[in-house]
Protein backbone atom coordinates (compact mmCIF):
# COMPACT_ATOMS: atom_id res chain seq x y z
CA UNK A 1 0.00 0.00 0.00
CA UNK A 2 1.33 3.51 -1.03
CA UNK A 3 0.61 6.13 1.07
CA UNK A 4 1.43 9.91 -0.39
CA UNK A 5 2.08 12.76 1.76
CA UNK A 6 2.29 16.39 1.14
CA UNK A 7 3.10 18.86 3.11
CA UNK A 8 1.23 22.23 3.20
CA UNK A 9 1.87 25.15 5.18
CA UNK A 10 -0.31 24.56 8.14
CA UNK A 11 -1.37 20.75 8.09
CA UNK A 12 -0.54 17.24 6.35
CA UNK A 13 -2.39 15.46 3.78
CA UNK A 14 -1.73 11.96 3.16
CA UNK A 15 -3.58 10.14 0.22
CA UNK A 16 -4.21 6.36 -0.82
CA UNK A 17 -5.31 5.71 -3.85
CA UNK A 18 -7.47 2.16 -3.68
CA UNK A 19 -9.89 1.29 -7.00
CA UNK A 20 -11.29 -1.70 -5.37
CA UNK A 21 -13.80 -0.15 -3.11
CA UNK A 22 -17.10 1.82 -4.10
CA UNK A 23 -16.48 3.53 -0.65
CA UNK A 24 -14.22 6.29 -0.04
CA UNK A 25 -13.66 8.24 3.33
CA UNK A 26 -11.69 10.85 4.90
CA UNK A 27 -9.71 10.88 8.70
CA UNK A 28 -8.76 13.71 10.54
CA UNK A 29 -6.28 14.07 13.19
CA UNK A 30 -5.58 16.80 15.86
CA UNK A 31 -2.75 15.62 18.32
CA UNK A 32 -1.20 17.53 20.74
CA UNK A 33 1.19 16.63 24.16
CA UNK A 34 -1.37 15.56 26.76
CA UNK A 35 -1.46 17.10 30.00
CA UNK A 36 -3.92 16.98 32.99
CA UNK A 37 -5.51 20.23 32.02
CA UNK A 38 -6.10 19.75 27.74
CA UNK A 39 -7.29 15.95 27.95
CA UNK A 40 -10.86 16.23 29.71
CA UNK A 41 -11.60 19.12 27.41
CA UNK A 42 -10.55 17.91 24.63
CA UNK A 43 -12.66 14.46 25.04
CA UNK A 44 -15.65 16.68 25.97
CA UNK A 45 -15.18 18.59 23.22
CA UNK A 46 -15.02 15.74 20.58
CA UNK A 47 -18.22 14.21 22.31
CA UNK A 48 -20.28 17.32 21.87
CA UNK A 49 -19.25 17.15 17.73
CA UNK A 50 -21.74 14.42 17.61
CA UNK A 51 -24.66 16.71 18.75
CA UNK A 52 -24.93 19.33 16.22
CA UNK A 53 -23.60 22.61 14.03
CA UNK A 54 -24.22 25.95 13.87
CA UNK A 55 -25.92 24.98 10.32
CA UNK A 56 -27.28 21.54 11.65
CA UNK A 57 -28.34 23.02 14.82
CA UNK A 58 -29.67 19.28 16.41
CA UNK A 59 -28.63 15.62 16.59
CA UNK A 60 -32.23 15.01 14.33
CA UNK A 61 -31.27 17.93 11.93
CA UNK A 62 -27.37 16.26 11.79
CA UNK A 63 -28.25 13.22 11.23
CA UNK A 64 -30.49 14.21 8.26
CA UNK A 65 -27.57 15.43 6.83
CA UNK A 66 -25.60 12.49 7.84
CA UNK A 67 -27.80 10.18 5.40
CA UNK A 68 -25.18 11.54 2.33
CA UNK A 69 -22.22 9.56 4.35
CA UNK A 70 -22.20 5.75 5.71
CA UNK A 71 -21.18 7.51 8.21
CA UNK A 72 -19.17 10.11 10.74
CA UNK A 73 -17.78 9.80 13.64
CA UNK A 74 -15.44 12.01 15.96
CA UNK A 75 -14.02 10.98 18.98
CA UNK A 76 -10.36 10.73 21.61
CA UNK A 77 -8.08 8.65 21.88
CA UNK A 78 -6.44 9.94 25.28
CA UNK A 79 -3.79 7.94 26.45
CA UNK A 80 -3.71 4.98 24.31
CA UNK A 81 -0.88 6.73 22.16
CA UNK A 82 1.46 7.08 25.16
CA UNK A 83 2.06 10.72 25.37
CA UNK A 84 -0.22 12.33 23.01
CA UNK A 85 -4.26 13.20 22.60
CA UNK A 86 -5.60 12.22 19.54
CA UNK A 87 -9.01 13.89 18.47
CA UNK A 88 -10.77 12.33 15.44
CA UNK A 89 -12.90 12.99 12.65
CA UNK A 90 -13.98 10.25 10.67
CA UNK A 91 -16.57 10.16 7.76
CA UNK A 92 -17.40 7.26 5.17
CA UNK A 93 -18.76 8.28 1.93
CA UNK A 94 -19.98 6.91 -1.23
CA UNK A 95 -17.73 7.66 -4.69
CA UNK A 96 -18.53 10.84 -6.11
CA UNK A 97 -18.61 8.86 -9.78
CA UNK A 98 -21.69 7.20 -8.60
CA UNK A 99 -24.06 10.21 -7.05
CA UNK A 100 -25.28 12.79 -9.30
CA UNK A 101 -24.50 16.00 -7.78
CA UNK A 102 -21.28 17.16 -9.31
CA UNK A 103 -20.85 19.10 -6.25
CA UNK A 104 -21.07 15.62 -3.85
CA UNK A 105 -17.24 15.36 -3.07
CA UNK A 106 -16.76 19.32 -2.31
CA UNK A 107 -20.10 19.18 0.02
CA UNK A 108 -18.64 16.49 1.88
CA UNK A 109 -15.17 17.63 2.69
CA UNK A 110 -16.49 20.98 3.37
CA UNK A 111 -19.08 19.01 5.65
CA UNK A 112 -16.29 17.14 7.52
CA UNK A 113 -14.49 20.99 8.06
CA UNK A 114 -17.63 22.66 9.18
CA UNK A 115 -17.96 19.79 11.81
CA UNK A 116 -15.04 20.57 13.70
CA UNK A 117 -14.99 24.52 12.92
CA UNK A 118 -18.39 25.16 13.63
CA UNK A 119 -19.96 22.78 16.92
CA UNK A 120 -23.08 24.07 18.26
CA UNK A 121 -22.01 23.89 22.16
CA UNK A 122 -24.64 24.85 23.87
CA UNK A 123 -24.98 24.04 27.71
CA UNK A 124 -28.02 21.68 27.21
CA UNK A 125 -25.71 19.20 25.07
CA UNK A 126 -22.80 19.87 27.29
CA UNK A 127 -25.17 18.72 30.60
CA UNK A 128 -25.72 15.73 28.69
CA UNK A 129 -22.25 15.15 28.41
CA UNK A 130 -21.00 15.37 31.98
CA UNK A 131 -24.26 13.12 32.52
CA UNK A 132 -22.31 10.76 30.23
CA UNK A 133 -18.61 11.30 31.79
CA UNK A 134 -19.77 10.62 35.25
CA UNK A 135 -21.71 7.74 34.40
CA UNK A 136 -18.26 6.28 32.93
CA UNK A 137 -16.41 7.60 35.77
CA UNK A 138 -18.94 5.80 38.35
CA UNK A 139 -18.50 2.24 36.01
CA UNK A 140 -14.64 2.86 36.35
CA UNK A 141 -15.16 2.78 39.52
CA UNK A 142 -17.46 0.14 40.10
CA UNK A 143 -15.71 -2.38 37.59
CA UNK A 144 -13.21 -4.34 39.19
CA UNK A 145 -10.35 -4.22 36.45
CA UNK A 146 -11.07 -0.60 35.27
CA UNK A 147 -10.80 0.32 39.32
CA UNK A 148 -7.32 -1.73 39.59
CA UNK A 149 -5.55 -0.58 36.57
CA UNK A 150 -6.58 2.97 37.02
CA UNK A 151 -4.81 2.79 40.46
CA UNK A 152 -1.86 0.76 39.17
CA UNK A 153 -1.22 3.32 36.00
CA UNK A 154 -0.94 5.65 38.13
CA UNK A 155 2.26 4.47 39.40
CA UNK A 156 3.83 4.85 36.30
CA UNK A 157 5.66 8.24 35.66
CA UNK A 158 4.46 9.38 32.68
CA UNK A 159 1.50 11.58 31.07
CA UNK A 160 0.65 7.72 30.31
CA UNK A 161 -0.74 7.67 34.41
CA UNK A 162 -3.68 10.60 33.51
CA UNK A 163 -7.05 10.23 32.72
CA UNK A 164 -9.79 12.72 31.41
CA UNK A 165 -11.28 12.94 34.56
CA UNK A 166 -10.94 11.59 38.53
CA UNK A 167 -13.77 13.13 40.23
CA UNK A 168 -17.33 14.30 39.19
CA UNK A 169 -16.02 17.80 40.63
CA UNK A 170 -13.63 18.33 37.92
CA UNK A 171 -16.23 16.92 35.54
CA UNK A 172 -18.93 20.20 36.81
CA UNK A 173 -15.86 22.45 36.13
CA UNK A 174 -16.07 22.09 32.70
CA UNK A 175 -18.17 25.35 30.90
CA UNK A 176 -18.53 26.02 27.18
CA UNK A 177 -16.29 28.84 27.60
CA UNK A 178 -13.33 25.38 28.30
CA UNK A 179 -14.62 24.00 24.99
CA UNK A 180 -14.28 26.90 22.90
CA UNK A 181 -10.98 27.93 23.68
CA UNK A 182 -9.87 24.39 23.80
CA UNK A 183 -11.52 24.36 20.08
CA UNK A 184 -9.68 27.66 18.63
CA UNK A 185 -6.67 25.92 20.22
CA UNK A 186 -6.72 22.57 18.63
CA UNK A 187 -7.71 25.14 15.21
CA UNK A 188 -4.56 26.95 15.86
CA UNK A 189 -2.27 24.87 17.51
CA UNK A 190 -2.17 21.23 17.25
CA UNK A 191 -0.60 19.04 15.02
CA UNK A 192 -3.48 18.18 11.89
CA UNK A 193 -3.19 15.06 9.29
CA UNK A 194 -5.47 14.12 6.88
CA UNK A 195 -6.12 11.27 5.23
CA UNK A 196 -8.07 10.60 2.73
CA UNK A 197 -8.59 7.11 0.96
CA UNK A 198 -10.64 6.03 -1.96
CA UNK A 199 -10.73 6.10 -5.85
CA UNK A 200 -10.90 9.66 -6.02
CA UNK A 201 -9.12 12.27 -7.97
CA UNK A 202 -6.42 13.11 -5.35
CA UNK A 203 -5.25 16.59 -6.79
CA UNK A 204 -9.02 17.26 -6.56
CA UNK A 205 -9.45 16.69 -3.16
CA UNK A 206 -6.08 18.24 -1.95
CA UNK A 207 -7.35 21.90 -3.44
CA UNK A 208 -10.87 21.06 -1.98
CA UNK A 209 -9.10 20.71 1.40
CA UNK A 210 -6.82 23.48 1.13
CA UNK A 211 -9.75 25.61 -0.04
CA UNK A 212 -12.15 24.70 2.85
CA UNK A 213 -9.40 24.01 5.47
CA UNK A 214 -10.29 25.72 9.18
CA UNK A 215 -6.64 24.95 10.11
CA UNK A 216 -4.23 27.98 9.01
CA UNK A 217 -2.55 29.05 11.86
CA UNK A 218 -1.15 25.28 12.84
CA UNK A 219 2.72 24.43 12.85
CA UNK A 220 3.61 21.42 10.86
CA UNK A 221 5.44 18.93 13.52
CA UNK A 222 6.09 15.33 13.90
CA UNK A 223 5.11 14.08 17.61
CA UNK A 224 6.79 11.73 19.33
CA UNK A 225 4.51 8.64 20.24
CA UNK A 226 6.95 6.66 22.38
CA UNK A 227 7.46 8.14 26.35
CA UNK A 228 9.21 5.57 27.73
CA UNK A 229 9.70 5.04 31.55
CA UNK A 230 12.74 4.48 33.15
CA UNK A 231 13.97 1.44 35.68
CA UNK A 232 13.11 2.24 39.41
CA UNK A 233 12.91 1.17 42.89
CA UNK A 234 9.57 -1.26 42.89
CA UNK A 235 6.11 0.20 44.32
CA UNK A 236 4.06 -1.96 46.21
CA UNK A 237 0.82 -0.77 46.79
CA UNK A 238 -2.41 -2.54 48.22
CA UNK A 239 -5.98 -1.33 48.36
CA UNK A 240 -9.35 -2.59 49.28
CA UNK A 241 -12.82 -2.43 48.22
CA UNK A 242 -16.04 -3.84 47.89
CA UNK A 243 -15.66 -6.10 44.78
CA UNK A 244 -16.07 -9.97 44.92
CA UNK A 245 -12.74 -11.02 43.10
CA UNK A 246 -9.32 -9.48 43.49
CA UNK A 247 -7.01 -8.16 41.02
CA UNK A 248 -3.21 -8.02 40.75
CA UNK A 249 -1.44 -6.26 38.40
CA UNK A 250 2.83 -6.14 37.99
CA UNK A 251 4.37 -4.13 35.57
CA UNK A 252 7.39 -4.80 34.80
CA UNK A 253 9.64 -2.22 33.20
CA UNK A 254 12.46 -2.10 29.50
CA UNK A 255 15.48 0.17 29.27
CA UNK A 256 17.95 0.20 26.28
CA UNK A 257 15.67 -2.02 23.77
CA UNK A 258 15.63 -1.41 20.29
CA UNK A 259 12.68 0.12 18.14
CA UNK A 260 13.02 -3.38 17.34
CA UNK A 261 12.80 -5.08 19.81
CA UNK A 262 9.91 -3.55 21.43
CA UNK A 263 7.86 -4.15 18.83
CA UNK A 264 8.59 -7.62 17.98
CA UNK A 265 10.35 -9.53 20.75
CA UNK A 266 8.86 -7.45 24.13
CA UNK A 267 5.51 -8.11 22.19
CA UNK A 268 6.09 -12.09 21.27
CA UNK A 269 6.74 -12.12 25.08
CA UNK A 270 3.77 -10.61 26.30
CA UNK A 271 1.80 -13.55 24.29
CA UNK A 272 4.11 -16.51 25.61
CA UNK A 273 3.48 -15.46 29.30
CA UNK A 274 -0.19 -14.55 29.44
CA UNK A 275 -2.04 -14.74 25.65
CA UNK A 276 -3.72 -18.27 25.40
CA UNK A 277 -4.43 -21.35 27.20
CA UNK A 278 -0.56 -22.87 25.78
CA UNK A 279 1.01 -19.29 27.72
CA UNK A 280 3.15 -19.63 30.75
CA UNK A 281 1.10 -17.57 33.48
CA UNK A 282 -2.03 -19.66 32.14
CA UNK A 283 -0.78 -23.03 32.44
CA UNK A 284 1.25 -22.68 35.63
CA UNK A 285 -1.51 -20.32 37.94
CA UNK A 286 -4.74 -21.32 36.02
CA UNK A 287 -4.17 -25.14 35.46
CA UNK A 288 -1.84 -26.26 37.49
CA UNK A 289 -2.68 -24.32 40.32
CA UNK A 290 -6.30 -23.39 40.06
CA UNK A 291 -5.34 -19.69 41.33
CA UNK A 292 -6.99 -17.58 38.95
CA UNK A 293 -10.47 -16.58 36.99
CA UNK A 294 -8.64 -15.20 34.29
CA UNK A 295 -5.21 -13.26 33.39
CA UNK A 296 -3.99 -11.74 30.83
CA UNK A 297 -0.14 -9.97 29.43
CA UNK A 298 0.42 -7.21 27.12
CA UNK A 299 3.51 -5.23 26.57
CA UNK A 300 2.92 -1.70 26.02
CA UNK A 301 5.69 -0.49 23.63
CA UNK A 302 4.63 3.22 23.58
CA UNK A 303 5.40 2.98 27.47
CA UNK A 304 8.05 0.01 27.33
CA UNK A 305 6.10 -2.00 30.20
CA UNK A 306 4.67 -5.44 30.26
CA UNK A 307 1.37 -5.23 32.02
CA UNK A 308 0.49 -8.55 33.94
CA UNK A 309 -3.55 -8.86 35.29
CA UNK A 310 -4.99 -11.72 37.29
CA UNK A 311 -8.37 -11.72 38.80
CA UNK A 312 -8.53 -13.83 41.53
CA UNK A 313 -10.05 -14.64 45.70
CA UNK A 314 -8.97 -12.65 48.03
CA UNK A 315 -7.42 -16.42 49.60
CA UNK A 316 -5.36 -17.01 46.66
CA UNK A 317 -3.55 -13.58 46.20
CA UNK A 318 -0.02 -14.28 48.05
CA UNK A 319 -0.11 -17.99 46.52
CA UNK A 320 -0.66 -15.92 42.71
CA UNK A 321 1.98 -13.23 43.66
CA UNK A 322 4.66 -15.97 44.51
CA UNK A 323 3.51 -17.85 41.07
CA UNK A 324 3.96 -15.18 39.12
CA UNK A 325 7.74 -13.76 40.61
CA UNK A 326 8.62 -17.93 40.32
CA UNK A 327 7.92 -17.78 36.78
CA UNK A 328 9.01 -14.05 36.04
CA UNK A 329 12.34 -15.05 37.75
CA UNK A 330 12.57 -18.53 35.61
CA UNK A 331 11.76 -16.92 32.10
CA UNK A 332 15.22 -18.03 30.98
CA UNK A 333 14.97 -21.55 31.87
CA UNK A 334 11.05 -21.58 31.01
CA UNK A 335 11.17 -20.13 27.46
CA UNK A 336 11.85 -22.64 25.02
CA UNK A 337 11.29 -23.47 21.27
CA UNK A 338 7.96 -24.63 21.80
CA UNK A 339 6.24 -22.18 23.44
CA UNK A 340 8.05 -19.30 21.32
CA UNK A 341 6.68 -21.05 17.91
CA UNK A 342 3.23 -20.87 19.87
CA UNK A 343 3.28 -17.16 20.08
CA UNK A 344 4.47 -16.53 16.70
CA UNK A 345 2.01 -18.33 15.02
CA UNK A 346 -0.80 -16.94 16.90
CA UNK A 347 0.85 -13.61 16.49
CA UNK A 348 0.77 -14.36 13.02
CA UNK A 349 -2.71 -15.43 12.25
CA UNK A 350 -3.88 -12.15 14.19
CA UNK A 351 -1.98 -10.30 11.53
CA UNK A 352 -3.25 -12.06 8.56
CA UNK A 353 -6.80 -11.92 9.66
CA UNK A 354 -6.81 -8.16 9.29
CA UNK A 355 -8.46 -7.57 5.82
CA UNK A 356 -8.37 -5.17 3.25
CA UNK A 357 -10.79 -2.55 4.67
CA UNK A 358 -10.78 1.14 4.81
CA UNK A 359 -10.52 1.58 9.03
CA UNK A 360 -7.29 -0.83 8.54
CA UNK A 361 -5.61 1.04 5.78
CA UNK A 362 -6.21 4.21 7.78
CA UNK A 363 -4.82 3.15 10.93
CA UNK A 364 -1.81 1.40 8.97
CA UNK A 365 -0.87 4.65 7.18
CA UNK A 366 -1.14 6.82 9.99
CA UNK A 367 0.82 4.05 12.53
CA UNK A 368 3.50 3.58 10.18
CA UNK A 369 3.57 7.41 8.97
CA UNK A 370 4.43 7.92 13.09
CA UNK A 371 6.93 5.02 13.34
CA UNK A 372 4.04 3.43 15.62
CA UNK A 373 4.72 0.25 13.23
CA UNK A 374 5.72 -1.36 10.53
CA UNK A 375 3.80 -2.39 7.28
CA UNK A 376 2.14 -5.36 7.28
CA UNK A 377 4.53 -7.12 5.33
CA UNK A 378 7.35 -6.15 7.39
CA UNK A 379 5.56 -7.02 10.44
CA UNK A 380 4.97 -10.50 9.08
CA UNK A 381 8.73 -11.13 7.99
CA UNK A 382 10.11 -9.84 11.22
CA UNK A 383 7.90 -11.66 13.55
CA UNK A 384 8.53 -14.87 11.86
CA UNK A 385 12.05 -14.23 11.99
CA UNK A 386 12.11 -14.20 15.90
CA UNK A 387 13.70 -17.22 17.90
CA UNK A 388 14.03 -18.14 22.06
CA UNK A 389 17.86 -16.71 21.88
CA UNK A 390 16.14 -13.39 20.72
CA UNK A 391 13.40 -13.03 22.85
CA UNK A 392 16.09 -14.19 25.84
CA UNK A 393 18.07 -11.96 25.00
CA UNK A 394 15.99 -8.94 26.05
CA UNK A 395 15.38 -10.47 29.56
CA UNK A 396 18.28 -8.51 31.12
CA UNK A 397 16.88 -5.15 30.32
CA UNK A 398 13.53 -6.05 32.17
CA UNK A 399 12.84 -5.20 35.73
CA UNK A 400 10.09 -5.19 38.46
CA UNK A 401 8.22 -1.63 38.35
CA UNK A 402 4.71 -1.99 40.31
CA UNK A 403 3.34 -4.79 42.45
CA UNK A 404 -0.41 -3.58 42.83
CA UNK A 405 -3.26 -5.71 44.58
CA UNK A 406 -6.78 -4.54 44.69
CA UNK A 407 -8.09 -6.81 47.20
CA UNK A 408 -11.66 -7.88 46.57
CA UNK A 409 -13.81 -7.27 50.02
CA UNK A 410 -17.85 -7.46 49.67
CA UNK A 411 -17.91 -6.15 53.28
CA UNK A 412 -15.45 -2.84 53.07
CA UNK A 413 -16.78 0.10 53.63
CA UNK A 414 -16.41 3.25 51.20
């Protein structure tokens, strides 16, 4: 896939030219460094796009308009990128060739623009958003994973540890005044690619963006997506509350891996400790032992932690603890050919079972574009190129980071 970029003076435009869809659709980006006063705004903000414009002045009157495009979309990705917010635009629409109005393709880009530029914000919709926020705060709270690992992440020492919102205080501190300076900011300030993907005239859409484009004060920048924590002393921490099950969660910390490495080898690790029922966590703590209800590993590259979760009784948390340090401390001795080709291949299959859509091709373009990953065909090669020397090998630069128990008591009081 051949993705072309071009630079203009205030924002990116990146183009993929695909004849074998009778789709087409358009993504747009605003990133900027997150920090613990932008990120609630900004995901309140990208919320309230969905209820209306200054010209479609109603979520009826939008979606009327709407019924041109399979569809649109805007919404934040806050933390999953390590360091940076990611607001999003998305719209699906059909090929101009096949609609009538020779004015189709212009309407719809300018559509997509007005979206952002032009939100209605008024205080009813904005209610109905903190409605919404503290209703996900109060789950986050009351789920027993979402509690844990918001407690755990915190623990870790980067913008990685924040979340939009902590208390339903901060959420009633938000006023439409926040979300229309944070909007002239992200239409000033942030960092803006666009994609656009389809069998479309590509030098026709460029000037349509460039003529309709709200962005014209933005620098052109490339962010970095990686934030990566350094090795220190471990933190223990234990809390209770009024949950059924328990949860433990270790992170465990990478200095002084490659770009590499972290995404092939720290990943292939992740899935031969804790991804499947051939993993080592699973078959040592759920089989052998009966310990657990479920548990899971994932290495977070953008962070360079592996994340270890296992939900278990309150009875059987020092029993899981000293499983899990037994086989953390063992991974040289435990890691073998076997298990390794396990990984890959599942590894593997999850690869190849991404198809040729549109939301793939996106998210490849922009990943790769930001050195998130490779292309798919690299990513293939170099996974199947990995061996139990190479994922050993990394093992030194691994260390303890957070031990973290939420311990599960019905009968605690909050």
């Amino acid at each position: 896939m051949k993705t072309n970029v071009k630079e203009y003076d205030h924002f990116r435009v990146h183009t993929i030219k695909k004849d074998n869809y009778k789709k087409c659709a358009i993504e747009i980006h605003c990133r900027e460094k997150i920090n613990k006063d932008n990120l609630g705004k900004v995901k309140a903000l990208f919320d309230l796009l969905n209820r209306g414009t200054k010209s479609y002045p109603s979520i009826k009157e939008l979606s009327k308009r709407k019924e041109y495009l399979y569809g649109l979309v805007s919404l934040c990705y806050d933390s999953t990128n390590g360091d940076i917010i990611d607001g999003v635009v998305f719209a699906e629409f059909l090929n101009p060739k096949y609609v009538d109005d020779k004015n189709y393709l212009n309407d719809v880009i300018k559509f997509v623009f007005d979206y952002i530029k032009e939100p209605l914000l008024t205080e009813k919709d904005l209610k109905l958003i903190k409605e919404e926020q503290k209703l996900s705060l109060k789950h986050k709270e009351e789920e027993l994973f979402s509690k844990a690992f918001k407690e755990a992440k915190s623990t870790i020492e980067t913008s990685y540890g924040l979340s939009a919102f902590n208390t339903e205080e901060e959420i009633d501190k938000l006023t439409i005044e926040d979300l229309k300076e944070t909007l002239k900011d992200i239409i000033n300030n942030y960092t803006i690619d666009i994609y656009v993907i389809g069998n479309l005239n590509m030098n026709e859409v460029e000037k349509i963006i460039v003529d309709n484009s709200p962005f014209i004060n933005n620098k052109i920048s490339k962010l970095e997506f990686d934030y990566h924590v350094k090795h220190r002393t471990v933190k223990e921490l234990e809390n209770k509350d009024k949950f059924e099950q328990s949860m433990i969660i270790y992170f465990y910390s990478f200095e002084n891996l490659s770009r590499e490495q972290r995404l092939y080898e720290a990943t292939l690790l992740s899935d031969v400790l804790g991804n499947g029922l051939n993993s080592l966590l699973y078959k040592d703590i759920r089989e052998k032992h009966s310990l657990c209800y479920n548990l899971s590993a994932v290495y977070m590259r953008h962070t360079n932690i592996l994340m270890i979760t296992v939900g278990v009784d309150k009875k059987n948390i020092a029993k899981t603890k000293e499983r899990i340090e037994d086989i953390m401390s063992n991974l040289n001795t435990l890691i073998n050919k076997d298990n390794v080709s396990d990984a890959r291949l599942n590894i593997i299959s999850n690869i190849e079972q991404n198809t040729d859509s549109i939301d793939y091709l996106l998210f490849e373009s922009d990943a790769v574009f930001n050195n998130v990953i490779d292309p798919m065909d690299l990513k293939l090669k170099r996974f199947s190129e990995i061996t139990e020397d190479s994922i050993k090998a990394i093992l030194p630069n691994m260390k303890e980071y957070t031990k973290y128990v939420l311990v599960g008591d019905k009968n605690e009081n909050n």
